[in-house]
Protein backbone atom coordinates (compact mmCIF):
# COMPACT_ATOMS: atom_id res chain seq x y z
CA UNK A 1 0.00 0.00 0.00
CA UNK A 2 3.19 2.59 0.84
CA UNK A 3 4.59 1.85 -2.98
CA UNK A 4 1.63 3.08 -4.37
CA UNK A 5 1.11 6.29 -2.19
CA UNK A 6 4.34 7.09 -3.21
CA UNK A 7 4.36 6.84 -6.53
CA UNK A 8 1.15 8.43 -6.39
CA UNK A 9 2.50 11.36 -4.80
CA UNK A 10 5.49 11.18 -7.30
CA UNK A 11 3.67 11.20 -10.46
CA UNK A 12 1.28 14.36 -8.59
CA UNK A 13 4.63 16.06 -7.78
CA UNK A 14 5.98 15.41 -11.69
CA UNK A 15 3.26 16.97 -13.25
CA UNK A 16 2.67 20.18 -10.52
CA UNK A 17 6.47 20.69 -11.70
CA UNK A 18 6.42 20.33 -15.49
CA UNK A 19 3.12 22.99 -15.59
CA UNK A 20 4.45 25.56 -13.74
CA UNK A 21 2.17 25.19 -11.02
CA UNK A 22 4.68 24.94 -7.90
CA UNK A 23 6.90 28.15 -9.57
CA UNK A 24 3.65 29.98 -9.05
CA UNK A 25 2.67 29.31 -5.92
CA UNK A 26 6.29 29.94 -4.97
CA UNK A 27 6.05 33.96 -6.94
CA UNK A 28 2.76 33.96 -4.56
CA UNK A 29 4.38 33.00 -1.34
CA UNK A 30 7.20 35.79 -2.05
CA UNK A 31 4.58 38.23 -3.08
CA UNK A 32 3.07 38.17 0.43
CA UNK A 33 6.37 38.68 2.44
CA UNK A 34 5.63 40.74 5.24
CA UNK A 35 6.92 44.26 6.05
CA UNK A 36 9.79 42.70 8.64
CA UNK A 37 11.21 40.19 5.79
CA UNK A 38 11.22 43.64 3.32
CA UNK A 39 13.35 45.53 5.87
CA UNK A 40 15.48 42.83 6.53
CA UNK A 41 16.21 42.39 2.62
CA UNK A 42 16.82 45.67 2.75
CA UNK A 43 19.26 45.96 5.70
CA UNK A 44 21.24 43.14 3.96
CA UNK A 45 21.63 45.54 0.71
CA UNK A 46 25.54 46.29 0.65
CA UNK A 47 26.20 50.12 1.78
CA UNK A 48 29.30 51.64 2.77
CA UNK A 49 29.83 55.01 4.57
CA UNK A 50 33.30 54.71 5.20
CA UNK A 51 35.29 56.53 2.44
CA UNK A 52 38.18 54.78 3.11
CA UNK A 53 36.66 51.16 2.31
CA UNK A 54 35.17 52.69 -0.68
CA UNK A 55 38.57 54.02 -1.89
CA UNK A 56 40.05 50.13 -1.34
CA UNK A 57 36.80 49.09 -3.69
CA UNK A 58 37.63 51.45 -6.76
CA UNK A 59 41.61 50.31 -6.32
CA UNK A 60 40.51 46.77 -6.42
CA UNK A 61 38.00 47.48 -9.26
CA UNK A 62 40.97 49.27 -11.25
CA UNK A 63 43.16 46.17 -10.50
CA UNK A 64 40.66 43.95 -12.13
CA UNK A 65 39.85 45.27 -14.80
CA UNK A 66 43.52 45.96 -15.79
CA UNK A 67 44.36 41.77 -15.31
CA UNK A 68 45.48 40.30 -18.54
CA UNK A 69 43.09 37.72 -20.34
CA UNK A 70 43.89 34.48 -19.73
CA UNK A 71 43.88 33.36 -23.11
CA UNK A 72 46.40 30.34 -23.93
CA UNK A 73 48.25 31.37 -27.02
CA UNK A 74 50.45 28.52 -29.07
């Protein structure tokens, strides 16, 4: 009796995932976050007020973006 529950539930699961039905209820469950889970997104954003840190950023942005490509030549 398990076997058949299970691949019952299996075969319900394949075909809520192959129409899209479990992305949307997963959009829906995001759409109703409350006010505390939108501030703490929020407070996770990256911000710096230190000047210094943000003067260690553009250096290591400028260092970057001057490496050489790492193309193999023959």
């Amino acid at each position: 009796m398990l076997p058949i529950i299970g691949i019952t539930v299996l075969i319900i699961f394949i075909i809520l995932w192959r129409s899209g039905i479990l992305d949307d209820l997963q959009k829906g469950r995001f759409s109703r976050q409350g006010k505390k889970d939108i501030q703490e997104t929020k407070q996770l954003t990256p911000t710096s007020s230190d000047p210094e840190m943000n003067k260690r950023l553009e250096v290591f942005r400028e260092f970057i973006d001057e490496l050489p490509d790492d193309e193999i030549e023959d």
